[in-house]
Protein backbone atom coordinates (compact mmCIF):
# COMPACT_ATOMS: atom_id res chain seq x y z
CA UNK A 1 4.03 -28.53 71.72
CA UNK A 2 6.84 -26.95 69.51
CA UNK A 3 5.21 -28.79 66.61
CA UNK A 4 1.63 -27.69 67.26
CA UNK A 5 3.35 -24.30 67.77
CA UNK A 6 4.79 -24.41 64.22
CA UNK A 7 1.79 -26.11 62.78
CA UNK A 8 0.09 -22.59 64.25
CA UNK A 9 2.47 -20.50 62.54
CA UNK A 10 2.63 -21.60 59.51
CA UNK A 11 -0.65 -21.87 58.82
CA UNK A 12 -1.44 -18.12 60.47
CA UNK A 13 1.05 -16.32 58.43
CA UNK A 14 0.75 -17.96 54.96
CA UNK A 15 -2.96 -16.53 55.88
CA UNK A 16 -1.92 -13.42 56.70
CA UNK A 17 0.19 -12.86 53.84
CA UNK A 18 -2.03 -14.04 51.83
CA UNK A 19 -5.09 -11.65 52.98
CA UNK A 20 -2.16 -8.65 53.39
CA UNK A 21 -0.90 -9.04 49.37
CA UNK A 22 -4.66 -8.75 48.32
CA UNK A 23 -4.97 -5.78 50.51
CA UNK A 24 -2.16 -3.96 49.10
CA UNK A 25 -3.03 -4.99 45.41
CA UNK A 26 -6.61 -3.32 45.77
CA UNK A 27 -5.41 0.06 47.86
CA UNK A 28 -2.62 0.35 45.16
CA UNK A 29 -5.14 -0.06 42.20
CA UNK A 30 -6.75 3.11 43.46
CA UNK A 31 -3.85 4.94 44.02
CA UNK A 32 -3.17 4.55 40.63
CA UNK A 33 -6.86 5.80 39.29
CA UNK A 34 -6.13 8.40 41.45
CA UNK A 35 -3.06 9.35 39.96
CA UNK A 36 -3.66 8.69 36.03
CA UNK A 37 -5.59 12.21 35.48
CA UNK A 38 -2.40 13.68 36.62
CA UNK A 39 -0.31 11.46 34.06
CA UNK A 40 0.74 14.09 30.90
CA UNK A 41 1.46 17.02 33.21
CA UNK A 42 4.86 18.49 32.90
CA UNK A 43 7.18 15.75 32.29
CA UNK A 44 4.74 13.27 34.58
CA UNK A 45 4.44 10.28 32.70
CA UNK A 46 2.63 6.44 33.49
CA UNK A 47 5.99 5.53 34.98
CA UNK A 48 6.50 7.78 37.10
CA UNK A 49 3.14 7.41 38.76
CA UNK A 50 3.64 3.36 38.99
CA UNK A 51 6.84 3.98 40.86
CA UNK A 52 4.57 6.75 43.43
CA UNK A 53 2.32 3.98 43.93
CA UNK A 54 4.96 1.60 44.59
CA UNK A 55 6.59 3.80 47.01
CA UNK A 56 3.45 4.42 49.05
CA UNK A 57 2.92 0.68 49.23
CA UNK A 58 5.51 0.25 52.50
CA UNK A 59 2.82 2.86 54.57
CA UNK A 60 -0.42 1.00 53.50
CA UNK A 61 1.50 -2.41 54.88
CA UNK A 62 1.66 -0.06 57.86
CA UNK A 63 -2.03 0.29 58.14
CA UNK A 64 -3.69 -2.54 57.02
CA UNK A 65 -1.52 -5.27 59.13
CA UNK A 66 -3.60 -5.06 61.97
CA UNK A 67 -6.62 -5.87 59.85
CA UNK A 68 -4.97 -8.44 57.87
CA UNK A 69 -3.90 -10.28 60.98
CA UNK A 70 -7.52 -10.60 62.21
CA UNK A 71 -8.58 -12.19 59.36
CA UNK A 72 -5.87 -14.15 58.50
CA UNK A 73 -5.62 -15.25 61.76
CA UNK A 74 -9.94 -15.81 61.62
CA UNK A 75 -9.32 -17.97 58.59
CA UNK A 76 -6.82 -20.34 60.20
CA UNK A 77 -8.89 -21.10 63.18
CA UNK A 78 -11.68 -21.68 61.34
CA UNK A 79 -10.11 -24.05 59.00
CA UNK A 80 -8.90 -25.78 62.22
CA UNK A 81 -12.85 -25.67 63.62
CA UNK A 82 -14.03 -27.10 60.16
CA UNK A 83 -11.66 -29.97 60.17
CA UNK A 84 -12.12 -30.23 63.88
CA UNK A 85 -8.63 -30.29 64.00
CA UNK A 86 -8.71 -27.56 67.17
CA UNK A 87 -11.27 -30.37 68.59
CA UNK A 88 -8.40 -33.02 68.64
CA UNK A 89 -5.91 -30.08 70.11
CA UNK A 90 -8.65 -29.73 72.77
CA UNK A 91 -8.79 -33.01 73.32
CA UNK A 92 -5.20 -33.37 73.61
CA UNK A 93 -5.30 -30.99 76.64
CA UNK A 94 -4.92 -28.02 74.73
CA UNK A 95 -6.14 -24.97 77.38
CA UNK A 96 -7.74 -21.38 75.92
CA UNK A 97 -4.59 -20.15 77.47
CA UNK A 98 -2.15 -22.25 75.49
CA UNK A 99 -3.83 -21.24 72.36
CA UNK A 100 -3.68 -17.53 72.96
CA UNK A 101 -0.11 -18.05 74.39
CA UNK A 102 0.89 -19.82 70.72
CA UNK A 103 -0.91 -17.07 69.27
CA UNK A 104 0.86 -14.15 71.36
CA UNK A 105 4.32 -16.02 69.78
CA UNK A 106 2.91 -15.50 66.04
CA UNK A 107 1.51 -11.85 66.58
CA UNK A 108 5.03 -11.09 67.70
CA UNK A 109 6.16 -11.45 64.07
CA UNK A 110 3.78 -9.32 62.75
CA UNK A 111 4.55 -6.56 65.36
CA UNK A 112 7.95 -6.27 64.89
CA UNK A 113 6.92 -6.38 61.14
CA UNK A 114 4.60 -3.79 61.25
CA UNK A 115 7.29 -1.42 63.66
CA UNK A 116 10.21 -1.84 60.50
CA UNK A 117 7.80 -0.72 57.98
CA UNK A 118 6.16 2.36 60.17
CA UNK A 119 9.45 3.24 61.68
CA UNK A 120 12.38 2.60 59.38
CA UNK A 121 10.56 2.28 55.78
CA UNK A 122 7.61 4.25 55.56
CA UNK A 123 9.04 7.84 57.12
CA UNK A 124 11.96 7.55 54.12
CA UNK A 125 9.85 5.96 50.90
CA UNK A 126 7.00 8.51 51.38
CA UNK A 127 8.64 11.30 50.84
CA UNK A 128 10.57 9.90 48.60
CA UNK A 129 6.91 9.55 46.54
CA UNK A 130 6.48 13.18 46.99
CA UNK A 131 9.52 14.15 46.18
CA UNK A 132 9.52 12.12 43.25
CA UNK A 133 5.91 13.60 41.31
CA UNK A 134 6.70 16.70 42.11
CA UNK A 135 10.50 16.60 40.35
CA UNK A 136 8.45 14.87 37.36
CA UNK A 137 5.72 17.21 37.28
CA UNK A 138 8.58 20.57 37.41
CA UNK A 139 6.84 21.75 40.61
CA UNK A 140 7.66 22.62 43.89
CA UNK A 141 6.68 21.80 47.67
CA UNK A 142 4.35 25.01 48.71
CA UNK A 143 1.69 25.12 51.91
CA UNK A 144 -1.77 24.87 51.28
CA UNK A 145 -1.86 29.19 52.47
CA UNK A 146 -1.41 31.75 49.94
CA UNK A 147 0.93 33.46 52.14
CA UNK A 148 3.16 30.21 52.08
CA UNK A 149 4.76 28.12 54.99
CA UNK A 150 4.53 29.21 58.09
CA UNK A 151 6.43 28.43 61.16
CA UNK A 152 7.91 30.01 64.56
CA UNK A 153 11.13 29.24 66.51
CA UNK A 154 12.76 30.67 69.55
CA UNK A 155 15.69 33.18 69.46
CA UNK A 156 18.33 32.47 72.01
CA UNK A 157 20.40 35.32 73.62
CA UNK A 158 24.02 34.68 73.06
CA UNK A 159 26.18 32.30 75.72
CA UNK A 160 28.79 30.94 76.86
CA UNK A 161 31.32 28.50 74.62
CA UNK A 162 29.11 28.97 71.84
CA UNK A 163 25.92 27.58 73.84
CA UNK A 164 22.50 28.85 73.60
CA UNK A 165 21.96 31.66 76.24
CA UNK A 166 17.84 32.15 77.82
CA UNK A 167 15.22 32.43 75.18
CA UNK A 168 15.09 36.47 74.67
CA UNK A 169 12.20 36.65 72.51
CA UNK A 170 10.42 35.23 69.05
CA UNK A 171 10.75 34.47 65.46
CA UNK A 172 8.00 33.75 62.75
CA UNK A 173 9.15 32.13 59.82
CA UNK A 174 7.67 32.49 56.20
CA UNK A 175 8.78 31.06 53.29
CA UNK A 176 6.33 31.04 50.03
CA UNK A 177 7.87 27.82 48.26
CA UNK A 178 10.06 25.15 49.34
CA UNK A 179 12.25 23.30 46.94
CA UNK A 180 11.97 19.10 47.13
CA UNK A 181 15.97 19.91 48.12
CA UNK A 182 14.77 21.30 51.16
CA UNK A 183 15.49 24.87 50.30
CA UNK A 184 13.18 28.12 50.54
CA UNK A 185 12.10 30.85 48.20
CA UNK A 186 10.70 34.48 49.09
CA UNK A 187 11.41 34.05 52.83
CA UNK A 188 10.60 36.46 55.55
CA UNK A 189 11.33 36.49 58.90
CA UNK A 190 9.84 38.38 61.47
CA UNK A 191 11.51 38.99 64.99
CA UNK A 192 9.48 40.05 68.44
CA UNK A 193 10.98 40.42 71.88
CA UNK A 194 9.99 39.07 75.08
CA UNK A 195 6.99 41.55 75.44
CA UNK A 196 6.29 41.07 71.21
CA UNK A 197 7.53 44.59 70.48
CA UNK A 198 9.22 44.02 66.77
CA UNK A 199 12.95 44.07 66.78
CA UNK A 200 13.71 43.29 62.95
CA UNK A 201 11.89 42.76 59.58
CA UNK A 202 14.24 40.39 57.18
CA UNK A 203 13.69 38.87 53.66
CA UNK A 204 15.82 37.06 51.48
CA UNK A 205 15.12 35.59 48.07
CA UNK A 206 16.68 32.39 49.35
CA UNK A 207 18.15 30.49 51.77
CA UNK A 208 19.73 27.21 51.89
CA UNK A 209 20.58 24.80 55.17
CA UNK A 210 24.32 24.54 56.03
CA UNK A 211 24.04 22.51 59.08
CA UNK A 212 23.99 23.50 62.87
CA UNK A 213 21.26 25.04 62.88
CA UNK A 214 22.44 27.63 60.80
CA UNK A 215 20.44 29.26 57.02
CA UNK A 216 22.51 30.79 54.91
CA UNK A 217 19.96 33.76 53.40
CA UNK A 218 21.12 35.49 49.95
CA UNK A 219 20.35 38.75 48.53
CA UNK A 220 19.40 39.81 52.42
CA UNK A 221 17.00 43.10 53.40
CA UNK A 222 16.98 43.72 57.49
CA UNK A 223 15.47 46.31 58.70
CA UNK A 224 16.01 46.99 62.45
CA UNK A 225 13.94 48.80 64.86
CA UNK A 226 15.67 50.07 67.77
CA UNK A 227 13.87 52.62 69.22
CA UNK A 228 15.10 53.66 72.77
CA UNK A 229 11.80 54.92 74.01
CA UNK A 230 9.84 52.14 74.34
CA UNK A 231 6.93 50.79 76.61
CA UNK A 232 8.53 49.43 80.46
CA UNK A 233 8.11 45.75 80.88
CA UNK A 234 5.23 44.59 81.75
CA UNK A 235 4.28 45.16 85.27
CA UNK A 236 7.25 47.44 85.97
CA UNK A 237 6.01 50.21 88.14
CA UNK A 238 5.46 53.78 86.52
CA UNK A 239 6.71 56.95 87.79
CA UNK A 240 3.99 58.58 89.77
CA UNK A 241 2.50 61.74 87.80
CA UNK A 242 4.20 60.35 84.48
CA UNK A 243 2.87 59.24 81.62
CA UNK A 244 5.07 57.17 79.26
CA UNK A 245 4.04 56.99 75.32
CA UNK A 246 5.56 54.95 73.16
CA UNK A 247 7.01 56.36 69.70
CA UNK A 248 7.95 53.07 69.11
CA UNK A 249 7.98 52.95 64.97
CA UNK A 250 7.41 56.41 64.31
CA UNK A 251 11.16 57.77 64.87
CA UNK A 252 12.84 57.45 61.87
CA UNK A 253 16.07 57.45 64.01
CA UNK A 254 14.59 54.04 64.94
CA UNK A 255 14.46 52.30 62.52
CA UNK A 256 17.95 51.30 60.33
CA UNK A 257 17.96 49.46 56.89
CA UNK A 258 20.87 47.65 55.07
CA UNK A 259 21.05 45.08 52.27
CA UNK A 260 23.49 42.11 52.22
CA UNK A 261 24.85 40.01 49.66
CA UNK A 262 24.38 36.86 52.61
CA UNK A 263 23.47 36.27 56.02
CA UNK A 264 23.94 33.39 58.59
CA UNK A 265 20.64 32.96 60.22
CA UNK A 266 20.55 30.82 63.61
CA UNK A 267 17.30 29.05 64.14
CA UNK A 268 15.84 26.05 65.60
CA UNK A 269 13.94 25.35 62.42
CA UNK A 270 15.60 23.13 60.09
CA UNK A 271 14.69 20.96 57.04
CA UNK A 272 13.41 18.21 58.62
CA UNK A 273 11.15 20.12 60.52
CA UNK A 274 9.17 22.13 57.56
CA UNK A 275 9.32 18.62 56.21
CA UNK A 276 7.75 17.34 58.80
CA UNK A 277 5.41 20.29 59.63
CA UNK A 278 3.83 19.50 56.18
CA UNK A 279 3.48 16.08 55.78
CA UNK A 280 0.50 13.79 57.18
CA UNK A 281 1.01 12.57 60.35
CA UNK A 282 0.21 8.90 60.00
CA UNK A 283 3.62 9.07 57.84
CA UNK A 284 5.96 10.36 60.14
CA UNK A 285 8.08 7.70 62.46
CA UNK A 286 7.50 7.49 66.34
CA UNK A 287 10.78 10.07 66.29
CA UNK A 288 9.94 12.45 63.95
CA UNK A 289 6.31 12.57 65.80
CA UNK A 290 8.09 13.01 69.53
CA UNK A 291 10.82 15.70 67.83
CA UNK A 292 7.97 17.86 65.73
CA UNK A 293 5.97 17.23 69.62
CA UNK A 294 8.73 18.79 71.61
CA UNK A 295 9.21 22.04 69.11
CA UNK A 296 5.68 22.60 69.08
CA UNK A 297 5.62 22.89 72.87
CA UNK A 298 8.36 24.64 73.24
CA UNK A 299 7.31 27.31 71.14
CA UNK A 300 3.63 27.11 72.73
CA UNK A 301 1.83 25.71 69.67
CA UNK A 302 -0.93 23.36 69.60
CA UNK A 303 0.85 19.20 69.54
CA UNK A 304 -2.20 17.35 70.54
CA UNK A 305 -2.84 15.84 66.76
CA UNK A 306 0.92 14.88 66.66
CA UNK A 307 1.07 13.44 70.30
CA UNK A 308 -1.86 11.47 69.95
CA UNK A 309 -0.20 10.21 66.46
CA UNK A 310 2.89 9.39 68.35
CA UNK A 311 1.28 7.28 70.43
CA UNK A 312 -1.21 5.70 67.93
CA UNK A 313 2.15 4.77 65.97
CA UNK A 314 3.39 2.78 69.63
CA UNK A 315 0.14 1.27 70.46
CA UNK A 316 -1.90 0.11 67.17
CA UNK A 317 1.36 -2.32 66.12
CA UNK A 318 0.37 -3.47 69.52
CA UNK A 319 -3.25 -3.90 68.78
CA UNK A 320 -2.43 -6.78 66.81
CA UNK A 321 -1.69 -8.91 69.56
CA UNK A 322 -5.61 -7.99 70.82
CA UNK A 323 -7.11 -8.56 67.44
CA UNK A 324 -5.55 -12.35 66.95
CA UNK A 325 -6.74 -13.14 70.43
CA UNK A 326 -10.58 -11.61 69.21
CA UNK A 327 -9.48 -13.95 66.48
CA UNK A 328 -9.59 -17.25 68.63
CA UNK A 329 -12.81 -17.46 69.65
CA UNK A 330 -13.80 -18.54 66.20
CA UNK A 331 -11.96 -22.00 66.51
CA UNK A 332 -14.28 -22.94 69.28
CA UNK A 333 -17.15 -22.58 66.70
CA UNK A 334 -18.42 -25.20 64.72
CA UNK A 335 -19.54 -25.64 61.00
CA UNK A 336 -23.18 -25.40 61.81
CA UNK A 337 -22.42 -21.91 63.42
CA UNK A 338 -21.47 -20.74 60.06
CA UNK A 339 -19.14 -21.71 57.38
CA UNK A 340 -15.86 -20.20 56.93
CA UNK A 341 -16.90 -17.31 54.18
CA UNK A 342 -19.62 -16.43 56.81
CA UNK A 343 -16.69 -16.32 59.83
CA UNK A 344 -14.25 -14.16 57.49
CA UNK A 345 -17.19 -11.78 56.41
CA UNK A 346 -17.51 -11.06 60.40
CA UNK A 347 -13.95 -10.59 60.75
CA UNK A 348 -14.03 -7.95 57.82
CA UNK A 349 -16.64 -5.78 59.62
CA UNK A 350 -14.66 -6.06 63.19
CA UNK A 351 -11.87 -4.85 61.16
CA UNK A 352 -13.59 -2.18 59.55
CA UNK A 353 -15.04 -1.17 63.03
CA UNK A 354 -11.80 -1.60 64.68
CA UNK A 355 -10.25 1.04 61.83
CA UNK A 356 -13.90 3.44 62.62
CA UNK A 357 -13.50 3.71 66.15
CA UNK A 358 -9.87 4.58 66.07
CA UNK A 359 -10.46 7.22 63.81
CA UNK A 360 -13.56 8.03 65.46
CA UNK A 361 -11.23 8.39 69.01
CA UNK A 362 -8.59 10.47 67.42
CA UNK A 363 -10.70 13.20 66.54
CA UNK A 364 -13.18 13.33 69.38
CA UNK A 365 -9.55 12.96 71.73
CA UNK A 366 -8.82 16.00 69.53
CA UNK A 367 -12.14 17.94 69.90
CA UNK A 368 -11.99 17.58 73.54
CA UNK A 369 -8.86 17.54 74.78
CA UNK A 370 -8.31 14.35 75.90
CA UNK A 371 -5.00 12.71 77.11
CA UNK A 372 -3.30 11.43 73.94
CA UNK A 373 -2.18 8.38 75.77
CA UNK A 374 -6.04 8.00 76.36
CA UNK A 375 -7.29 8.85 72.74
CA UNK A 376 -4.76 6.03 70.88
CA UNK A 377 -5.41 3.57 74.07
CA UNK A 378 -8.98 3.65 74.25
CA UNK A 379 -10.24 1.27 71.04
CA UNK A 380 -7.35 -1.59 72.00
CA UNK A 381 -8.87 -1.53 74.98
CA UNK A 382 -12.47 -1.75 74.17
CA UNK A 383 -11.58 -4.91 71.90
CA UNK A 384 -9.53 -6.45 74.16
CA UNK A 385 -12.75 -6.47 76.54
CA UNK A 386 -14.65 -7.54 73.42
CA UNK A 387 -12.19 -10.94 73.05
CA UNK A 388 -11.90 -11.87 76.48
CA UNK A 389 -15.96 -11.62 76.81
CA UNK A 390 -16.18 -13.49 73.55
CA UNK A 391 -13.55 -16.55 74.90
CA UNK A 392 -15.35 -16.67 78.45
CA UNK A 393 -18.71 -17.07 76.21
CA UNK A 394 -17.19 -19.77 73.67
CA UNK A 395 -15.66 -21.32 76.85
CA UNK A 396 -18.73 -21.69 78.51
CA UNK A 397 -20.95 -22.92 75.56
């Protein structure tokens, strides 16, 4: 059994790899049409966009894996059906669940395969790319707003041995460019209390990261607003017979101004997360997805898109186990039933319509609601049904 088991894995992955190289040679020949009208801008030159395209390559091995193992993994067995070579293996008391077992072993080198490159390559090589056209072509990272990036964090009241006291109210966080470095330009900062009365109006011309969760603004405007006769909290009883009107803003003893040369800002925004905040989804590692999750929920922002990507980027490296067992059914099928151009044609379209629905569920999960878990579960789960009706059928014909 250990040799048929290496027999199997040889001849699945020099498939796969075979089937994943032309993959990545035609997705990387239109990444480069796409980039050549932007070859001659600033100091963007043919170079420059080869090297782009050869950084983005590690994310479309990411993608395309699961595909690429179906129809590898279609072209073995049907090389074994046309030499009747799985015949003999039958015959040799070779069970359905011995072949999917052998199978299961292969798949697992293609998972953990698929994992390095979404997990450990892909989150550092594509920005990398970015970072890399827009140094050549002299620009800078900006949102796709006119306003600029925008973002909003929690402010902390002050604790104990330097820890983080309750959450006392609100920041919103502009910035209208952001360097490939990581730093901002033109950035504004806008702070609310607990009840979203403003407390201060600052803007710097810059401000760099220095590390524990700490900005270091330069050429600093804050304005303050500390009126004393403000609004009660809300649902605080009012004095009977008394009417309370707030002058909040219109004091001028209120509202205090000063300029600074520098200011250390605490926030729970850092680098990593405008980086992340900006960039596609289906880029970002399982971590970055769960950490970007977390800070939209704690600041009571829509996560669904990047929960359901987190757990599309746990489950579809697991789909390839279910797409090499929809795989197997095609060794039970003879030459008559179709030669093996005919076989890999059909394993093309179930990989196209595996990639559909999974696209499909992701945005109808998004539209309504749905669990993520649910929405990045669903299609596995629909093929897997699909191959085990498909081996009970071969099975029983």
């Amino acid at each position: 059994m250990k040799v048929l088991q290496r027999y199997f894995a040889v001849n699945i992955t020099q498939a796969v790899v075979f089937v994943l190289i032309a993959f990545l040679g035609l997705i990387s020949f239109m990444d480069l049409t796409r980039e050549l009208p932007q070859v001659g801008k600033g100091d963007y030159s043919f170079q420059h966009a080869l090297l782009y395209v050869a950084l983005m390559v590690p994310g479309h091995v990411y993608e395309v894996m699961p595909v690429a193992a179906l129809i590898g993994t279609i072209y073995a067995m049907s090389q074994f059906a046309q030499t009747s070579e799985f015949t003999i293996m039958r015959a040799s008391s070779m069970t359905t669940r011995m072949a999917g077992w052998m199978l299961a072993k292969v798949g697992v080198l293609f998972v953990v395969v698929t994992f390095i490159f979404g997990e450990l390559i892909t989150p550092r090589t594509a920005p990398l790319a970015e970072k890399v056209r827009m140094s050549a072509r002299g620009s800078t990272l900006a949102s796709e707003f006119r306003s600029g990036m925008w973002t909003k964090d929690n402010l902390h009241a002050a604790g104990t041995n330097g820890a983080r006291g309750p959450i006392n109210g609100s920041r919103f966080f502009n910035a209208r460019t952001i360097r490939p470095d990581g730093s901002l330009l033109d950035v504004r900062l806008y702070e609310f209390d607990n009840t979203m009365r403003m407390r201060a109006l600052i803007t710097a011309k810059s401000a760099t990261f220095s590390g524990n969760g700490t900005w270091r603004l330069q050429d600093v405007s804050e304005t303050l607003f500390t009126n004393s006769r403000t609004l009660p909290e809300p649902g605080a009883p009012v004095p009977q017979g008394q009417t309370i009107q707030s002058t909040y803003g219109q004091e001028t003893s209120a509202v205090a101004t000063r300029k600074l040369a520098s200011l250390d800002l605490v926030s729970e925004i850092t680098p990593k997360i405008l980086q992340v905040s900006r960039r596609d989804p289906e880029r970002m590692s399982a971590n970055e997805l769960a950490v970007y999750s977390r800070h939209l929920a704690e600041n009571r922002q829509e996560s669904e898109r990047f929960q359901i990507a987190f757990w599309k980027k746990i489950i579809d490296p697991l789909a390839i186990f279910v797409l090499m067992a929809l795989a197997l059914p095609f060794a039970y099928l003879h030459t008559r039933s179709g030669g093996v151009s005919l076989k890999i044609f059909i394993g093309i379209m179930i990989g196209i319509g595996f990639l559909l629905l999974n696209a499909l569920f992701s945005h109808v999960g998004l539209l309504s609601t749905w669990p993520a878990f649910l929405t990045a579960v669903a299609p596995s789960l629909l093929f897997l049904l699909l191959a085990i009706g498909a081996l009970r059928w071969v099975e029983r014909h």
